[in-house]
C-alpha atoms as a PDB file:
ATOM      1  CA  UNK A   1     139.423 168.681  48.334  1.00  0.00           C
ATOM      2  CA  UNK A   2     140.143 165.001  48.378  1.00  0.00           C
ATOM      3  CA  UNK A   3     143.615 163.799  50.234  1.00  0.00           C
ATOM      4  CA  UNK A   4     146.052 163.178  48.142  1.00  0.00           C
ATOM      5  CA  UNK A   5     147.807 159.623  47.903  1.00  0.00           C
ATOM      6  CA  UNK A   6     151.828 159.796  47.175  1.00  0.00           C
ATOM      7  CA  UNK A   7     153.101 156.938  45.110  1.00  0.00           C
ATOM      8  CA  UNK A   8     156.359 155.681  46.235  1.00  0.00           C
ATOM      9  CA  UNK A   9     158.501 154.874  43.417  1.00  0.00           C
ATOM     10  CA  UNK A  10     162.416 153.081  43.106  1.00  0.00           C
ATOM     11  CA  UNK A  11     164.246 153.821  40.435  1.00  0.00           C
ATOM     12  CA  UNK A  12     167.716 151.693  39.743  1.00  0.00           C
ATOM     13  CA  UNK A  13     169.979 154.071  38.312  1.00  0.00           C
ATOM     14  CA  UNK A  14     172.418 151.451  37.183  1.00  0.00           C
ATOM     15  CA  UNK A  15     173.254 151.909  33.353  1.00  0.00           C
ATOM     16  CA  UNK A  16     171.128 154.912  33.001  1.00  0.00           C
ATOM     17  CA  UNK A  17     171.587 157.964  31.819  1.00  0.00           C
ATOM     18  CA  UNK A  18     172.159 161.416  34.071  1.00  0.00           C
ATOM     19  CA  UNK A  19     169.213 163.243  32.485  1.00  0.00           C
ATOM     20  CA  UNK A  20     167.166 160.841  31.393  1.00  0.00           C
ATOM     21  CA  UNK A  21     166.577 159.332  34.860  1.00  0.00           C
ATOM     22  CA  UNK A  22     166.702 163.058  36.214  1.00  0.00           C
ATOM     23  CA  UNK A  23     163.353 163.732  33.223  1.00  0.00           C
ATOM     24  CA  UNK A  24     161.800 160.272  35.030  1.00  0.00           C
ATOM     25  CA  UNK A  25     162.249 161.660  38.342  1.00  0.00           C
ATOM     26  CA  UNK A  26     160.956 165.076  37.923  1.00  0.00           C
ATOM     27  CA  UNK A  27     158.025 163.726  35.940  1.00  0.00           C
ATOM     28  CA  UNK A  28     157.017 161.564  39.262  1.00  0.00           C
ATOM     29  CA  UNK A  29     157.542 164.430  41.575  1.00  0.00           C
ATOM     30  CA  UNK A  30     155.299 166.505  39.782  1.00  0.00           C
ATOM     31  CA  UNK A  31     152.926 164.243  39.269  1.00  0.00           C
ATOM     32  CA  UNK A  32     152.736 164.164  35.323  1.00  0.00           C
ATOM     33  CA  UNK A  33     152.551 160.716  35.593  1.00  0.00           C
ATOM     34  CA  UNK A  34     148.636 160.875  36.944  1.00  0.00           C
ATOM     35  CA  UNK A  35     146.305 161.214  35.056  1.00  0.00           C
ATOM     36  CA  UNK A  36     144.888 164.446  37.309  1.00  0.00           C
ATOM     37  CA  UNK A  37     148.042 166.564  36.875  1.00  0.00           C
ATOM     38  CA  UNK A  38     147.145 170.086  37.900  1.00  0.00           C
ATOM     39  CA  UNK A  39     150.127 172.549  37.673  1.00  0.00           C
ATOM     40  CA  UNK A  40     149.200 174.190  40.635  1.00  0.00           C
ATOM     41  CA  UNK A  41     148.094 171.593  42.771  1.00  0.00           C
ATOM     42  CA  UNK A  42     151.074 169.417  44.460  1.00  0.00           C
ATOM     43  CA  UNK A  43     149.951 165.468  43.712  1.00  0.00           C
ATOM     44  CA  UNK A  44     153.594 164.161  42.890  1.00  0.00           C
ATOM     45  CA  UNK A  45     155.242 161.453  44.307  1.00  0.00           C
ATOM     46  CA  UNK A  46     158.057 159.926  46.066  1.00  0.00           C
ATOM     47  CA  UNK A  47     160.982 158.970  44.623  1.00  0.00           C
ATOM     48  CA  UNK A  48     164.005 156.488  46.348  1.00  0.00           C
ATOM     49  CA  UNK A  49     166.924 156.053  43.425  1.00  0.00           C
ATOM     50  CA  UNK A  50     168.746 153.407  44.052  1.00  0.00           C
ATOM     51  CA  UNK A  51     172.749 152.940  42.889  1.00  0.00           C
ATOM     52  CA  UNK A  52     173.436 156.403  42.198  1.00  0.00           C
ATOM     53  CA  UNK A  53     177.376 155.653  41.797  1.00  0.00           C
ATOM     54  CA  UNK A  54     176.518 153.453  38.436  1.00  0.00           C
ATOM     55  CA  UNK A  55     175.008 155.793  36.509  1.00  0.00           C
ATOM     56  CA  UNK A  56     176.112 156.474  32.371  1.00  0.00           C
ATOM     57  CA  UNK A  57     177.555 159.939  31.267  1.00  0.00           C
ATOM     58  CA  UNK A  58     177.385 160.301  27.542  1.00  0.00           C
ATOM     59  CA  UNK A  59     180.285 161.724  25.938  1.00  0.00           C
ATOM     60  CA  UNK A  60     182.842 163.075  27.680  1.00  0.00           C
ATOM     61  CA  UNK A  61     180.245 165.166  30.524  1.00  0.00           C
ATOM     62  CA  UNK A  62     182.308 163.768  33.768  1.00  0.00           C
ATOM     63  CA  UNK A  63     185.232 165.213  32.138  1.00  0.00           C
ATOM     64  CA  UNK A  64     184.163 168.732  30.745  1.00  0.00           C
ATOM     65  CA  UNK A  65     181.236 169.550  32.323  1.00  0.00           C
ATOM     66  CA  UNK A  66     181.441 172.028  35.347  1.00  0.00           C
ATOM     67  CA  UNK A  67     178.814 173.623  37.603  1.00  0.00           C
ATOM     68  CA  UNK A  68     178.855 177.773  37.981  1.00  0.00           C
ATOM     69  CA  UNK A  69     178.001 179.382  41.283  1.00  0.00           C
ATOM     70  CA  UNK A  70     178.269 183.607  41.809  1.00  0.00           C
ATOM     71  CA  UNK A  71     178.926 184.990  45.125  1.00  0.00           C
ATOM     72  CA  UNK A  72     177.348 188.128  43.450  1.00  0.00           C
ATOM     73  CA  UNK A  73     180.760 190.232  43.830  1.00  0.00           C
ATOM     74  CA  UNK A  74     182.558 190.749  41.044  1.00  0.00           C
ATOM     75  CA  UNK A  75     185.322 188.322  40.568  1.00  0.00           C
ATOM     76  CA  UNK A  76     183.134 185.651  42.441  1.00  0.00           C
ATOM     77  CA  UNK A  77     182.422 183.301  40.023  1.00  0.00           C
ATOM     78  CA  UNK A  78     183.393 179.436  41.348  1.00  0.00           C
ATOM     79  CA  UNK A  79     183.595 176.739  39.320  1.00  0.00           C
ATOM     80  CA  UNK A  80     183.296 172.914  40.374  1.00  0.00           C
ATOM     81  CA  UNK A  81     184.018 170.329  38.135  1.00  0.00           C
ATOM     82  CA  UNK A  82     181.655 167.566  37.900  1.00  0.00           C
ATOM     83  CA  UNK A  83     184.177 164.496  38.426  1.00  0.00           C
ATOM     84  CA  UNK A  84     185.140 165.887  41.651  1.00  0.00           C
ATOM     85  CA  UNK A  85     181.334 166.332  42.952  1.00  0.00           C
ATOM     86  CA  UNK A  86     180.706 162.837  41.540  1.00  0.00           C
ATOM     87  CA  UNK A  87     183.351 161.544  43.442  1.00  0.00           C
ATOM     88  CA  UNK A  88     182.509 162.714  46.535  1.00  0.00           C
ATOM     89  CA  UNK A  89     179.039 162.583  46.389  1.00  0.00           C
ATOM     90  CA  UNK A  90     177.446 160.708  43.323  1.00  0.00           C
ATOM     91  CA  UNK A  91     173.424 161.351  43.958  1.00  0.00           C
ATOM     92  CA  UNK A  92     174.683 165.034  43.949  1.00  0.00           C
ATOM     93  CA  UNK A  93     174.697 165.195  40.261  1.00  0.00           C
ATOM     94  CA  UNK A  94     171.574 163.759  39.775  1.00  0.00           C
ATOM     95  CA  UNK A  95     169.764 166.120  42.675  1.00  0.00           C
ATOM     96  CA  UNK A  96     171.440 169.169  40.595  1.00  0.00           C
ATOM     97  CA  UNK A  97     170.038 167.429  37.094  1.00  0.00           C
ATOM     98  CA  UNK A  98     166.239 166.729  38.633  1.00  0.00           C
ATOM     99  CA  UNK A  99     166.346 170.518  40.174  1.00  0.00           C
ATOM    100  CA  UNK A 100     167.570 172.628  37.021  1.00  0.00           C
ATOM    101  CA  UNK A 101     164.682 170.331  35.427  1.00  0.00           C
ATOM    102  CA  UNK A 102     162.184 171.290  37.982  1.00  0.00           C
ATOM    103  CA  UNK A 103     160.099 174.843  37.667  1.00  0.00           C
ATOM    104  CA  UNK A 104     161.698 177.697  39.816  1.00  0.00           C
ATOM    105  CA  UNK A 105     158.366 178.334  42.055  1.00  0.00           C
ATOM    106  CA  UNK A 106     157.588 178.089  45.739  1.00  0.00           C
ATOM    107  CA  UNK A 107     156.828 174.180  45.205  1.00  0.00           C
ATOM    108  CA  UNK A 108     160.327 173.952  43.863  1.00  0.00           C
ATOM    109  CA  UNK A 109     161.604 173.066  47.294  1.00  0.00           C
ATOM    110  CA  UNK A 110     158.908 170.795  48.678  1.00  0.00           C
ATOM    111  CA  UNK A 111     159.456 168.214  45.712  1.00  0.00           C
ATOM    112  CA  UNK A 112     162.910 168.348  45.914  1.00  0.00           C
ATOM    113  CA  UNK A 113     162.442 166.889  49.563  1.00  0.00           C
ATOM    114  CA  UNK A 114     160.263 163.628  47.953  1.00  0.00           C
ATOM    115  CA  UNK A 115     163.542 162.820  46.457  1.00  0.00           C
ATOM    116  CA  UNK A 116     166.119 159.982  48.372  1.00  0.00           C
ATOM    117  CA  UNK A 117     168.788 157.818  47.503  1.00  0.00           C
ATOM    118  CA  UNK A 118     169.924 154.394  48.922  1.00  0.00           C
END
């Protein structure tokens, strides 16, 4: 087994679109962008995003969109608006975006940690 080198990539998120530059950064923390992409083998990179507070939402998204969360009692759904997470916290939409777009396995976690804003 050969080590493996992590590219470290910036990403300007100004003008961009939510889930377009959430595809980008998945694809880099995978590691779809080498050509030696094995599913199960971890050879993704690392990814620094850059102006997170000037990215594009198409249509009306900041407005209608919400985020779900269930406590798992009944009666415990919660529901968070997107403009209020994106005001307090504006890489927080894209880390939700670039997780929903990442697989739900064990490596799940460890990629999500090659991700950092500026």
């Amino acid at each position: 087994m050969t080590d493996i080198k992590r590219t470290k990539t910036e990403l300007d998120a100004t003008g961009q679109a939510v889930g377009r530059l959430a595809s980008k950064i998945a694809m880099i923390l995978r590691g779809k962008d080498k050509p030696t992409f094995v599913r199960n083998i971890d050879e993704g990179g690392k990814v620094i995003v850059k102006n997170a507070d000037k990215v594009k939402f198409t249509g009306r998204k900041l407005e209608q969109k919400d985020y779900y969360h269930h406590s798992m009692h009944p009666g415990g759904i919660k529901r968070t608006p997107m403009k209020k997470i994106f005001l307090k916290d504006p890489a927080e939409v894209i880390r939700k975006a670039v997780l929903r777009m990442l697989p739900d396995n064990r490596q799940r976690s460890a990629l999500m940690q090659r991700l950092s804003f500026k």
